[in-house]
Protein backbone atom coordinates (compact mmCIF):
# COMPACT_ATOMS: atom_id res chain seq x y z
CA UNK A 1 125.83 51.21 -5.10
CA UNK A 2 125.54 54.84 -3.99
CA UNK A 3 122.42 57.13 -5.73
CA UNK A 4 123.29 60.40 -7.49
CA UNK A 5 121.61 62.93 -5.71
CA UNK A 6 118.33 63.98 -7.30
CA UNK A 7 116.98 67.37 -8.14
CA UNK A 8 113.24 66.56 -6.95
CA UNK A 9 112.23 68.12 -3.79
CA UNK A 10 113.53 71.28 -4.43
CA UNK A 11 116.89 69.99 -4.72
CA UNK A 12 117.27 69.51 -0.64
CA UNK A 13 118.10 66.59 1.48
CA UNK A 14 116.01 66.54 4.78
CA UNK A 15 118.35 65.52 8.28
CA UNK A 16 121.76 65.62 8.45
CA UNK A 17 124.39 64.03 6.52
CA UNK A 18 128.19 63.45 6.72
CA UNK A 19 130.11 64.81 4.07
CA UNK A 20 133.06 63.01 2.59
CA UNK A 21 135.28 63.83 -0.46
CA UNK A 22 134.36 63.20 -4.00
CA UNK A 23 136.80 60.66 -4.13
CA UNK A 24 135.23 58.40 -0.98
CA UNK A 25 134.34 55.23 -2.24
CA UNK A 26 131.21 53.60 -1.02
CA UNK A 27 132.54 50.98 1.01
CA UNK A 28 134.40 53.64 3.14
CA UNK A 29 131.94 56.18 3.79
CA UNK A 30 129.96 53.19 4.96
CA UNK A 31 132.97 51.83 7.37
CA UNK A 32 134.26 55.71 8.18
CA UNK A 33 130.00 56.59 9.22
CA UNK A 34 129.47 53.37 11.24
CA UNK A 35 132.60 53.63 12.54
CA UNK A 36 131.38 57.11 13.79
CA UNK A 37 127.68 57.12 14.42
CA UNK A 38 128.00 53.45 15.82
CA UNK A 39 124.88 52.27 13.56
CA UNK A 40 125.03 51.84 9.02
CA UNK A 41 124.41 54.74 7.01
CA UNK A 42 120.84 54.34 5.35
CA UNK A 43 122.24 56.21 1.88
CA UNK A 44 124.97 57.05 0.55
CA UNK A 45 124.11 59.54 -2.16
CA UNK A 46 127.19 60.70 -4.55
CA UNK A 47 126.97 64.27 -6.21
CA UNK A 48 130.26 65.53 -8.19
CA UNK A 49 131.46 67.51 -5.03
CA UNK A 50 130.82 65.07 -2.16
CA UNK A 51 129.72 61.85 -0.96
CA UNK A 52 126.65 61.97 1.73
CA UNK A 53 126.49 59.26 3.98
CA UNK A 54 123.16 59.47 6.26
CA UNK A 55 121.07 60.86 7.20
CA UNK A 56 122.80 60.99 10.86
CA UNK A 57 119.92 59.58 13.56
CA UNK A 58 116.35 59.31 12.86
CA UNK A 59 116.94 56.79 10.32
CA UNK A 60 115.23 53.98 12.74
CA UNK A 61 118.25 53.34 15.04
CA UNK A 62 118.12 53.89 18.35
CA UNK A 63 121.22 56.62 19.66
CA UNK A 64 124.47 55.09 20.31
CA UNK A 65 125.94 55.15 23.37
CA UNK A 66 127.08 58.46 25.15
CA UNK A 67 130.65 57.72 24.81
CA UNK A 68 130.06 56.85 21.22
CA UNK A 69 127.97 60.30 21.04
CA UNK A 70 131.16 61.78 22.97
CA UNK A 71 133.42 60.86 20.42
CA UNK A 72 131.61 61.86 17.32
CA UNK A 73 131.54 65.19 18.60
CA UNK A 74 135.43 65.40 18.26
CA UNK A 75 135.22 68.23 20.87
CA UNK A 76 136.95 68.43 24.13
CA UNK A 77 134.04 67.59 26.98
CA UNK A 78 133.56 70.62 28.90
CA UNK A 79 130.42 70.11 31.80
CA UNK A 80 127.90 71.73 29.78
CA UNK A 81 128.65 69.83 26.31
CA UNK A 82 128.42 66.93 29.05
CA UNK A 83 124.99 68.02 29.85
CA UNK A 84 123.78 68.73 26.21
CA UNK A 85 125.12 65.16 24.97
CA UNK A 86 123.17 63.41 28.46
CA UNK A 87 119.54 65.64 27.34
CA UNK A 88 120.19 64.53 23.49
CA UNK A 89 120.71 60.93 24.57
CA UNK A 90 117.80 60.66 26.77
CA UNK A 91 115.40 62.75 24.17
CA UNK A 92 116.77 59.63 21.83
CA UNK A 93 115.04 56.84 24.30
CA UNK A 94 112.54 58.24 25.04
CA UNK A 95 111.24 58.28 20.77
C-alpha cells in the first residue's frame, strides 16, 4: 500500500523520485519504475497531485546496466551523454 507523503522533515523528500499521475495505481508505478530503473521502487508515496515512486539509485541496488541507464534517459546518445552515462556507471561500482 503506498504512504501519503508526510509533512515532517520540512516537508522534503531527499533523492530523486519518478513522478507519475494522481491516478497511477500502485501496482503500476511499481511495474512502469522497474520496468525503467531495472531494480523495485523502495516507496511509493501518494500525495493528491502525484504518485512518487523511488527514490531513483541509492536505495541499496547496485546501477543497472548501461543500456538500461541508456534507455531511461529517453535521450538520443550523442558521444558525450555516452561518456557521462560510462563515468555515472562506473562511480555506481565502485560504492
Amino acid at each position: 500500500m503506498s504512504e501519503p507523503i508526510a509533512e515532517g522533515d520540512s516537508g522534503r523528500l531527499h533523492g530523486e523520485w519518478q513522478g507519475y499521475t494522481p491516478d497511477t495505481t500502485e501496482t503500476q508505478a511499481r511495474r512502469w519504475f522497474e520496468h525503467k530503473y531495472g531494480y523495485p521502487p523502495a516507496q511509493i508515496l501518494r500525495s493528491a497531485g502525484a504518485v512518487l515512486a523511488g527514490p531513483i539509485g541509492r536505495n541499496g541496488h547496485r546501477a543497472a546496466s548501461l543500456l538500461r541507464q541508456i534507455e531511461a534517459a529517453q535521450r538520443p546518445m550523442t558521444p558525450e551523454r555516452a561518456r557521462q552515462l560510462a563515468l555515472l556507471f562506473e562511480e555506481e561500482v565502485r560504492s
